[in-house]
PDB file of N, CA and C in Angstrom:
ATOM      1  N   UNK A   1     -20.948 -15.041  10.367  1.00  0.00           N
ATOM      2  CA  UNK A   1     -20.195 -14.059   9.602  1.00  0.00           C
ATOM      3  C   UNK A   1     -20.764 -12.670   9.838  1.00  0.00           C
ATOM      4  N   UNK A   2     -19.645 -12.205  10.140  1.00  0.00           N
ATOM      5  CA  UNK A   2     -19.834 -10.621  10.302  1.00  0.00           C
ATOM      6  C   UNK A   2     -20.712  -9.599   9.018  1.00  0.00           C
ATOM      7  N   UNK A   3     -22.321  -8.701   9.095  1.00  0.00           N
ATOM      8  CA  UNK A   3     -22.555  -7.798   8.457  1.00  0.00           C
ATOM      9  C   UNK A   3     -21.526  -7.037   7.361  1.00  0.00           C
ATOM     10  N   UNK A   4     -20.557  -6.764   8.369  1.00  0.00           N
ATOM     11  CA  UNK A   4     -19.815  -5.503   8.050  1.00  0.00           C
ATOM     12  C   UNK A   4     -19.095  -6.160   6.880  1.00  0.00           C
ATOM     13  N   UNK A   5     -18.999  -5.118   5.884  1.00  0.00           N
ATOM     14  CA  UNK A   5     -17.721  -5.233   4.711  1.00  0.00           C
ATOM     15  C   UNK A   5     -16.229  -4.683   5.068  1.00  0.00           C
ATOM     16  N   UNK A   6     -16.034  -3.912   5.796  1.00  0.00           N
ATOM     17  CA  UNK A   6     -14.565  -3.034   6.236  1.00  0.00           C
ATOM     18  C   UNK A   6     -14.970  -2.891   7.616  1.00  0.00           C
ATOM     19  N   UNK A   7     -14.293  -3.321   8.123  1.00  0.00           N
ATOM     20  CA  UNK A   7     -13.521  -2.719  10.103  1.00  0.00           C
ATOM     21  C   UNK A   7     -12.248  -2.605   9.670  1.00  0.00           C
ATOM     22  N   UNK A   8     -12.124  -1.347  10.417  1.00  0.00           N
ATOM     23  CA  UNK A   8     -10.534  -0.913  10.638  1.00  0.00           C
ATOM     24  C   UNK A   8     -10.333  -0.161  12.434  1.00  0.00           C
ATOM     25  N   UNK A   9      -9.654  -0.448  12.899  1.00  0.00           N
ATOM     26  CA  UNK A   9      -9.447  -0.333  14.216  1.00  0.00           C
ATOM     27  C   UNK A   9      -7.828   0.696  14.186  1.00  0.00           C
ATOM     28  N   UNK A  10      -7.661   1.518  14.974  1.00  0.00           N
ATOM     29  CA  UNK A  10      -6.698   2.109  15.257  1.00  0.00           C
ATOM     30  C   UNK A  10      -5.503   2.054  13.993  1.00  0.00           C
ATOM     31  N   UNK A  11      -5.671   2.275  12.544  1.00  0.00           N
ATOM     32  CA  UNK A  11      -4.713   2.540  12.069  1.00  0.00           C
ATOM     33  C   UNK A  11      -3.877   3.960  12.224  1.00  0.00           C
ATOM     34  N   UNK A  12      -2.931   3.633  11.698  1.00  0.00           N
ATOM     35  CA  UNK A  12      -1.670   4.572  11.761  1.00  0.00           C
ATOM     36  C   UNK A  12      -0.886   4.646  10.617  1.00  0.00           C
ATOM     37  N   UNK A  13      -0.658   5.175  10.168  1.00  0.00           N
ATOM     38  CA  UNK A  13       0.552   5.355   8.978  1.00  0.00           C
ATOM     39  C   UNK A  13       1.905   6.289   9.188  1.00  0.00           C
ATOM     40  N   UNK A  14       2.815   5.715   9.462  1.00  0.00           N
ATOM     41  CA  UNK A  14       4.081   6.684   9.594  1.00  0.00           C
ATOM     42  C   UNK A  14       5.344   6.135   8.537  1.00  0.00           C
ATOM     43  N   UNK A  15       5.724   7.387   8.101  1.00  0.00           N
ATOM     44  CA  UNK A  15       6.476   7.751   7.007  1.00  0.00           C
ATOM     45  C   UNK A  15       8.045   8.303   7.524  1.00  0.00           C
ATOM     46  N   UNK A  16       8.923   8.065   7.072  1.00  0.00           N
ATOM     47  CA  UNK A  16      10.455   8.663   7.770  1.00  0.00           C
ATOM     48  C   UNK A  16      10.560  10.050   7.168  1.00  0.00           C
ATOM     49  N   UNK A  17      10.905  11.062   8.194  1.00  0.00           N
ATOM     50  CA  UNK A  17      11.258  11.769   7.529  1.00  0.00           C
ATOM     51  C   UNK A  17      12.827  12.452   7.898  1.00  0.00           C
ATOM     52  N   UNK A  18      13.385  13.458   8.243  1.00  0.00           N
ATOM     53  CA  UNK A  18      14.922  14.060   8.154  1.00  0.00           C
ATOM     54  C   UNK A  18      14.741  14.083   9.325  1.00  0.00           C
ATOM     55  N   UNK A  19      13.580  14.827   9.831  1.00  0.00           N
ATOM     56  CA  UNK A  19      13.894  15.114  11.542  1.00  0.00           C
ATOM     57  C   UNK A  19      13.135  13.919  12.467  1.00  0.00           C
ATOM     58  N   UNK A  20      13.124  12.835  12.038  1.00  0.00           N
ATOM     59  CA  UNK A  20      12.853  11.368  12.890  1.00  0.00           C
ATOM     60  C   UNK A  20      11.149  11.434  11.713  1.00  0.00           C
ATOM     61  N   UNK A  21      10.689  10.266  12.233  1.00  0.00           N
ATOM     62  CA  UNK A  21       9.500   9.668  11.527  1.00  0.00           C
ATOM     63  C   UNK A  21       8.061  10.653  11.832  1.00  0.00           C
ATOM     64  N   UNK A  22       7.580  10.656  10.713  1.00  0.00           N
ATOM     65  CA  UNK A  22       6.284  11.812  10.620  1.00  0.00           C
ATOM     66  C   UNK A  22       4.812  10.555  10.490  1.00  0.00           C
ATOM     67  N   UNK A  23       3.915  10.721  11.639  1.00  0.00           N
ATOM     68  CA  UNK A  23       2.482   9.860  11.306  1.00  0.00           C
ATOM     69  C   UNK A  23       2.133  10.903  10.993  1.00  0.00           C
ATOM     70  N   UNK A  24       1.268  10.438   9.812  1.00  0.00           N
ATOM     71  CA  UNK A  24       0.367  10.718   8.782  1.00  0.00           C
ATOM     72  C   UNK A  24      -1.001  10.516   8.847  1.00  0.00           C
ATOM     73  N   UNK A  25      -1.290   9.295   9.613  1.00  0.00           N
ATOM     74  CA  UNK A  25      -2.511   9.247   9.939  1.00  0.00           C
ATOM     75  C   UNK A  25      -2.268   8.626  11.448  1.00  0.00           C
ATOM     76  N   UNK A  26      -3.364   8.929  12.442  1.00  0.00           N
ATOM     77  CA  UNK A  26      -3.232   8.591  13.764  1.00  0.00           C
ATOM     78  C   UNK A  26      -4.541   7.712  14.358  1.00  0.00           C
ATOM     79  N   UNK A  27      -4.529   6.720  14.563  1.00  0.00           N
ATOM     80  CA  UNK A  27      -5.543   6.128  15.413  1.00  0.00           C
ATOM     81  C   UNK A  27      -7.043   6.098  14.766  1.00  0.00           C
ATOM     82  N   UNK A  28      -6.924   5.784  13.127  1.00  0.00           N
ATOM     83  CA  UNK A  28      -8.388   6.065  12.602  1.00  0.00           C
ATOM     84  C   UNK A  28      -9.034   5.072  12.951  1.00  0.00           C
ATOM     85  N   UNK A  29     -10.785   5.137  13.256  1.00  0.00           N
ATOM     86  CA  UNK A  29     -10.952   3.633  13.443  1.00  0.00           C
ATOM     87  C   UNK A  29     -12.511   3.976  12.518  1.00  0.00           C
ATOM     88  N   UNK A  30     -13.234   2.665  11.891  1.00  0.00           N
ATOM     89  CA  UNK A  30     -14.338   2.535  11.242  1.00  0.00           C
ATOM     90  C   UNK A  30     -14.851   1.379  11.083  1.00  0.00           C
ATOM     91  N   UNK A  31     -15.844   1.421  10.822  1.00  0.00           N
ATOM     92  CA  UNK A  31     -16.921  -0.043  10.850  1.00  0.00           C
ATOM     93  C   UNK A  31     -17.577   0.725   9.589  1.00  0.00           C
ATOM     94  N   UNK A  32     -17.949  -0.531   8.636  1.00  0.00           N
ATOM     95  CA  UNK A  32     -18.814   0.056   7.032  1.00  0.00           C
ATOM     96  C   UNK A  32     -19.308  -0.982   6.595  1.00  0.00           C
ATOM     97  N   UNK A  33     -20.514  -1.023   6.570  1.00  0.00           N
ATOM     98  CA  UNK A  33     -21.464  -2.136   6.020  1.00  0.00           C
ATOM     99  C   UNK A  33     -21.195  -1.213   4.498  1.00  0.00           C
ATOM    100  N   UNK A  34     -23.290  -1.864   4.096  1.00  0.00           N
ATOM    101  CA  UNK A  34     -23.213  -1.397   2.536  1.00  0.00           C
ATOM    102  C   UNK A  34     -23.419  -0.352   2.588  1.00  0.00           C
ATOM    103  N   UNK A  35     -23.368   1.065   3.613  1.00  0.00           N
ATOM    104  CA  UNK A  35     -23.765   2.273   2.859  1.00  0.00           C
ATOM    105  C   UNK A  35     -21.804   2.385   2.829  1.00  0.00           C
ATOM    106  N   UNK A  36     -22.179   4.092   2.590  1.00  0.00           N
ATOM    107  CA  UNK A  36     -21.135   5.022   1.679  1.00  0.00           C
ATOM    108  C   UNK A  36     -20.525   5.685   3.183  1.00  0.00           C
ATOM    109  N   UNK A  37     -18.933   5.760   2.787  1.00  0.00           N
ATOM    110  CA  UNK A  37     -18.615   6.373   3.819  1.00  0.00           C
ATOM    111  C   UNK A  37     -17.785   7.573   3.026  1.00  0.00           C
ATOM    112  N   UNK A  38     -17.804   8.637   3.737  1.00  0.00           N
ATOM    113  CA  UNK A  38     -17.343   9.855   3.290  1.00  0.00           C
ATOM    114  C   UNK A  38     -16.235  10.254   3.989  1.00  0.00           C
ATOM    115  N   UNK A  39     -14.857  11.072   3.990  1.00  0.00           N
ATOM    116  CA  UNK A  39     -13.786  10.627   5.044  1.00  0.00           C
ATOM    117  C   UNK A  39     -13.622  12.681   4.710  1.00  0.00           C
ATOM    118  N   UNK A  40     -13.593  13.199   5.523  1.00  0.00           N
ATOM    119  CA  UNK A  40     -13.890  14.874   5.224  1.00  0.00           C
ATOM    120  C   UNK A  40     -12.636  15.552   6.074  1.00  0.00           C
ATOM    121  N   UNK A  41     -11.923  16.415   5.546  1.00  0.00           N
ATOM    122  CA  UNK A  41     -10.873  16.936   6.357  1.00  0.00           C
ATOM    123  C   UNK A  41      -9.877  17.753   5.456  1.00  0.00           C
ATOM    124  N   UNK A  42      -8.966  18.752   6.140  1.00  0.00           N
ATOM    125  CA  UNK A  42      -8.323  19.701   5.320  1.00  0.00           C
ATOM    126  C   UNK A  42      -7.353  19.144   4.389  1.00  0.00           C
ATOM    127  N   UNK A  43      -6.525  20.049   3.889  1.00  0.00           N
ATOM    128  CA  UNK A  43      -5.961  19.449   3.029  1.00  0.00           C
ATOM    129  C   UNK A  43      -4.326  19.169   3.949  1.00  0.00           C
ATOM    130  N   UNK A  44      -3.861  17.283   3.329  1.00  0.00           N
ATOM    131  CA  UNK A  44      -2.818  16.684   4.200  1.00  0.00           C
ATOM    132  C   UNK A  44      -3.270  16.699   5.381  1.00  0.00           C
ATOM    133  N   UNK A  45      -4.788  15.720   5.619  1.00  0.00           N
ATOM    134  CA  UNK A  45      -5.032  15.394   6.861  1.00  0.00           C
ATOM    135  C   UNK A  45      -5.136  13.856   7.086  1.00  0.00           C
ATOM    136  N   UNK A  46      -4.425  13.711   6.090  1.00  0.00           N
ATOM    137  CA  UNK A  46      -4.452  12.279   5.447  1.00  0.00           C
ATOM    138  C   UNK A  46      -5.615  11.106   5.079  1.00  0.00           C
ATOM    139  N   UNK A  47      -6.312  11.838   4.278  1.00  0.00           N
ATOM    140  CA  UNK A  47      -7.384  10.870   3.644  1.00  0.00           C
ATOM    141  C   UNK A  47      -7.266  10.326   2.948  1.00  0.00           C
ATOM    142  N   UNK A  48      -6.237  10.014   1.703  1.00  0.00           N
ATOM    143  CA  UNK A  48      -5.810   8.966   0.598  1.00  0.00           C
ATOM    144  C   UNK A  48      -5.185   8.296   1.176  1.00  0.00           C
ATOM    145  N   UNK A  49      -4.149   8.499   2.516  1.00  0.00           N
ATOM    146  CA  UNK A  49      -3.438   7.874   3.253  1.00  0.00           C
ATOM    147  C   UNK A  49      -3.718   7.173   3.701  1.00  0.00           C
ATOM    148  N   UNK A  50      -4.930   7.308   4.167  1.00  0.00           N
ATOM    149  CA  UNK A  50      -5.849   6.225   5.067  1.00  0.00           C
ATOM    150  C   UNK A  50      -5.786   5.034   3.485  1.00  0.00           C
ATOM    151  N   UNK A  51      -7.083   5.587   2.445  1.00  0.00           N
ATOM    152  CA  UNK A  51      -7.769   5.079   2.044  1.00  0.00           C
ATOM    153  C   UNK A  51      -6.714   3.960   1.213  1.00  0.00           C
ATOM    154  N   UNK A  52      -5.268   4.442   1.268  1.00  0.00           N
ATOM    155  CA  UNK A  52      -3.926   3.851   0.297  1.00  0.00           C
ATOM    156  C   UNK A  52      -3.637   2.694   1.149  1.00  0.00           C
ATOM    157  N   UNK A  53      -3.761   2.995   2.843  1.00  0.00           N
ATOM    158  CA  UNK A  53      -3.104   1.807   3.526  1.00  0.00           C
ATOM    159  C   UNK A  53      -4.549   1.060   3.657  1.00  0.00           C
ATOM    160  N   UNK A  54      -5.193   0.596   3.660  1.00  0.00           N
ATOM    161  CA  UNK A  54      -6.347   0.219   3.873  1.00  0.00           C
ATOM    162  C   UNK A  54      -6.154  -0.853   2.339  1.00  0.00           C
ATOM    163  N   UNK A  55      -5.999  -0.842   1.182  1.00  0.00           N
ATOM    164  CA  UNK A  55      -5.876  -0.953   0.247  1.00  0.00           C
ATOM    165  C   UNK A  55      -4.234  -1.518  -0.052  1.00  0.00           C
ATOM    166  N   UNK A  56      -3.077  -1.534   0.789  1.00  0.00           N
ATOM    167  CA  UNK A  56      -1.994  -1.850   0.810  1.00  0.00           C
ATOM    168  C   UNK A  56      -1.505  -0.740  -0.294  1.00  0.00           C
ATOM    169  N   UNK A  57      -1.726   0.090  -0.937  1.00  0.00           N
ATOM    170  CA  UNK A  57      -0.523   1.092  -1.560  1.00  0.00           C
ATOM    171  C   UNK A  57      -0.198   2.175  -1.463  1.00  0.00           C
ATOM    172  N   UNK A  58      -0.002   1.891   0.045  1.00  0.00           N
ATOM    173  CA  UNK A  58       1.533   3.223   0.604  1.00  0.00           C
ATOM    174  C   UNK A  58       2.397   3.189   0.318  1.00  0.00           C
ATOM    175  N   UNK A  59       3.193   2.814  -0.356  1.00  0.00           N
ATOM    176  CA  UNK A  59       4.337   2.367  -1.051  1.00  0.00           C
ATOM    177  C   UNK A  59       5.210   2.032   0.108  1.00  0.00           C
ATOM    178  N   UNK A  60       6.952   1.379  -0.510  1.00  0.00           N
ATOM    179  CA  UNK A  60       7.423   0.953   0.655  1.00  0.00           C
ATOM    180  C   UNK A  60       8.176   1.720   1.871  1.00  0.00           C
ATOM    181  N   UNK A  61       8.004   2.924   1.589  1.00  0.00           N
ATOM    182  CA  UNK A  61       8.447   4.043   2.898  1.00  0.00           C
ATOM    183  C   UNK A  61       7.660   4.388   3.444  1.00  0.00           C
ATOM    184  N   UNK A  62       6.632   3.717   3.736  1.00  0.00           N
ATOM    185  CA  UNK A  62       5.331   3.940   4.615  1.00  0.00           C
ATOM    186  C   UNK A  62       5.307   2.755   5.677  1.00  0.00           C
ATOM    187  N   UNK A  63       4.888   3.220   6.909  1.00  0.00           N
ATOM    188  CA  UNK A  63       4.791   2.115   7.946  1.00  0.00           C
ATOM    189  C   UNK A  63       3.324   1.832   8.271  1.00  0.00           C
ATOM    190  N   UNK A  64       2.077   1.188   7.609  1.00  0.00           N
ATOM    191  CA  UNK A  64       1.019   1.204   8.626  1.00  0.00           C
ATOM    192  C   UNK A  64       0.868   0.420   9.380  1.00  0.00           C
ATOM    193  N   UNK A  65       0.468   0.430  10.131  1.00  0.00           N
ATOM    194  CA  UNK A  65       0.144  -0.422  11.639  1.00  0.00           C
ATOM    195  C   UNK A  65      -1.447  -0.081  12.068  1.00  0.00           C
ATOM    196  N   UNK A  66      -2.085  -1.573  12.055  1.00  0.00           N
ATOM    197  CA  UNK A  66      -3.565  -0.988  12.741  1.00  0.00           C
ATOM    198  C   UNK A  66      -3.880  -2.560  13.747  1.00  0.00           C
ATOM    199  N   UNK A  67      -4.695  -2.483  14.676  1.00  0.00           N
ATOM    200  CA  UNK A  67      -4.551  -2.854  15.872  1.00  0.00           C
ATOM    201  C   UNK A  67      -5.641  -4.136  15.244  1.00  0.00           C
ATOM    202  N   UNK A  68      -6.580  -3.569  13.748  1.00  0.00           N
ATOM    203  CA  UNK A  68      -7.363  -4.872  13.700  1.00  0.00           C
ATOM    204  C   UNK A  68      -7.490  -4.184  12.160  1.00  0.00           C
ATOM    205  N   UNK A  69      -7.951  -5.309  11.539  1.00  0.00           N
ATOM    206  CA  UNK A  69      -8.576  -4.862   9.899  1.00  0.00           C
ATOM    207  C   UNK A  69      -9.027  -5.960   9.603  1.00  0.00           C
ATOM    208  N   UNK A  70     -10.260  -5.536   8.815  1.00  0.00           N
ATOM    209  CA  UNK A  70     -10.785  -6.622   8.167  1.00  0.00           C
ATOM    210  C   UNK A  70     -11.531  -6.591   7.159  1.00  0.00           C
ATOM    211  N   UNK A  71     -11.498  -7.213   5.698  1.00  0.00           N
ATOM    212  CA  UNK A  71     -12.227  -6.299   4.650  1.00  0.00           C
ATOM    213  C   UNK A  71     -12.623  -7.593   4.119  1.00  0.00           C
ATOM    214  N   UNK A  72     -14.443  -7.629   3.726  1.00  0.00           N
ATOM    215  CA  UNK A  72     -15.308  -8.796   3.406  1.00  0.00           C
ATOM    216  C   UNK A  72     -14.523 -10.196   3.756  1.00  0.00           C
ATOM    217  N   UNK A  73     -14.600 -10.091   5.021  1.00  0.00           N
ATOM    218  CA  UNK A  73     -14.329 -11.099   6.077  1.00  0.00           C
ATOM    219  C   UNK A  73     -12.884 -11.736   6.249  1.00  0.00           C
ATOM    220  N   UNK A  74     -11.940 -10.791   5.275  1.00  0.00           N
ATOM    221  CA  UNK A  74     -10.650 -11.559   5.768  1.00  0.00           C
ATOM    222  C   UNK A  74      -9.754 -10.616   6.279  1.00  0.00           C
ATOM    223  N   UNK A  75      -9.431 -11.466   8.187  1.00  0.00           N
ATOM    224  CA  UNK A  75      -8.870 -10.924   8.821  1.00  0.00           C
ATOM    225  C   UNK A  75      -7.318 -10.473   8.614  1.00  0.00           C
ATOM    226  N   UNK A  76      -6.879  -9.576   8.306  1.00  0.00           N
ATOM    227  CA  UNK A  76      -5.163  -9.408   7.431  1.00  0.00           C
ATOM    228  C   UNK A  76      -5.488  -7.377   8.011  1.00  0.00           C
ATOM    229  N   UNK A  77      -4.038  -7.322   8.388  1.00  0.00           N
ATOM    230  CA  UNK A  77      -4.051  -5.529   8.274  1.00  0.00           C
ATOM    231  C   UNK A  77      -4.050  -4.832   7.016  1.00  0.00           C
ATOM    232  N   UNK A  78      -3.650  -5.637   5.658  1.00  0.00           N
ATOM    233  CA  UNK A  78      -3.971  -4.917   4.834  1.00  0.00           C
ATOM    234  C   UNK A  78      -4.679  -5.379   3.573  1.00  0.00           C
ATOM    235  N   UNK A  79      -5.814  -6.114   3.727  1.00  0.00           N
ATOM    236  CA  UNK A  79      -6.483  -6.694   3.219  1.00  0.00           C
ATOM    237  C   UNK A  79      -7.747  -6.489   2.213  1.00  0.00           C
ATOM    238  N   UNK A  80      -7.645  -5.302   1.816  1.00  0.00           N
ATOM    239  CA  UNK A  80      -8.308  -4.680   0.352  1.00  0.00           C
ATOM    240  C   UNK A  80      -7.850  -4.827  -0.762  1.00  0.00           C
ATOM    241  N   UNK A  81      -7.485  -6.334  -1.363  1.00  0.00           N
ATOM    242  CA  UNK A  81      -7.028  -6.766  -2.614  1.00  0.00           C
ATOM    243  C   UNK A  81      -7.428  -6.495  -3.956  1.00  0.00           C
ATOM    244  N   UNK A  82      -7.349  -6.322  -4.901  1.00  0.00           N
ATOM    245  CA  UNK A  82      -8.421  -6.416  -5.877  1.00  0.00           C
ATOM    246  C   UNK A  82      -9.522  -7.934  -5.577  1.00  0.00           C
ATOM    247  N   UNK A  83      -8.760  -8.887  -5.242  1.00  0.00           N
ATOM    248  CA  UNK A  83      -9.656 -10.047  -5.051  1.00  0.00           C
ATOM    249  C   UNK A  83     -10.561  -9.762  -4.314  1.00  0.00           C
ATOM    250  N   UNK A  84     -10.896  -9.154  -3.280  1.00  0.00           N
ATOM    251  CA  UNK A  84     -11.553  -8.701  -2.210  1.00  0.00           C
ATOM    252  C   UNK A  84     -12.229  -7.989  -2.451  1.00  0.00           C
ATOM    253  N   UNK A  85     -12.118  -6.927  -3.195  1.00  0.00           N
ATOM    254  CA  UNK A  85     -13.129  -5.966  -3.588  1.00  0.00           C
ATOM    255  C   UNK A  85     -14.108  -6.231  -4.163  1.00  0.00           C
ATOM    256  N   UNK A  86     -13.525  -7.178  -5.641  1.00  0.00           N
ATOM    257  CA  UNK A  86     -14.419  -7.880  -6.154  1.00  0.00           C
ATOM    258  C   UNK A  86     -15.306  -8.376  -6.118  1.00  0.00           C
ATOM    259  N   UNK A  87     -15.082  -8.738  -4.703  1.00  0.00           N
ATOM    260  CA  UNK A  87     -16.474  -9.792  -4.033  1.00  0.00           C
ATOM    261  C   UNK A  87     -17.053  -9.579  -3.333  1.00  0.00           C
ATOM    262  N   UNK A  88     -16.849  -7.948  -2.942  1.00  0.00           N
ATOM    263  CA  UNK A  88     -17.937  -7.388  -2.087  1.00  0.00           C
ATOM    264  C   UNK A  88     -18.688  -6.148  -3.010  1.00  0.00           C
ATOM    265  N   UNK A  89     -18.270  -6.078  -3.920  1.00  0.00           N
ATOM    266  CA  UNK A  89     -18.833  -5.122  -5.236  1.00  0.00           C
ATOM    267  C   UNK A  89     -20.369  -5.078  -5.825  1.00  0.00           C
TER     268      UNK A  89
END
C-alpha cells in the first residue's frame, strides 16, 4: 500500500459556457502524504475548483476529468468521500 494519502494526476475541470466550454482548471497534478499542501494563485485561478472536484462537488455543470486519482487508497476519479476522509483524518 501506497504512503501517499491523495494522488491526483492531470485533472481538468470544464464548465459550458455561451461561447463553447470554458476549463477552469488545466492539467493539475499532486502527490500528498501527511504534510500540508498549500494551492497559491490569483484570484479565479481555480483553487476551490480543484479542491471541489477532488472532493466530487462541482456540481452538475461541471465536467472533471483526471487521468488518475486516488484518495487513502481508493482508486476512483472522484474519490474524497466523507467516508474517506474520515479515515485518513
Amino acid at each position: 500500500m501506497s504512503d501517499y494519502l491523495l494522488t491526483v494526476r492531470n485533472l481538468s475541470v470544464t464548465y459550458p459556457g455561451d461561447d463553447g466550454d470554458v476549463r477552469a482548471v488545466r492539467n493539475v497534478s499532486f502527490t500528498l502524504g501527511r504534510e500540508r499542501l498549500g494551492i497559491v494563485g490569483e484570484s479565479g485561478s481555480g483553487k476551490s475548483t480543484t479542491g471541489r472536484a477532488i472532493m466530487g462537488l462541482v456540481g452538475s455543470a461541471a465536467s472533471p476529468n483526471a487521468a488518475f486519482a486516488s484518495c487513502a487508497g481508493s482508486a476512483s476519479p472522484w474519490c474524497c468521500r466523507t467516508r474517506n476522509i474520515r479515515s485518513i483524518q
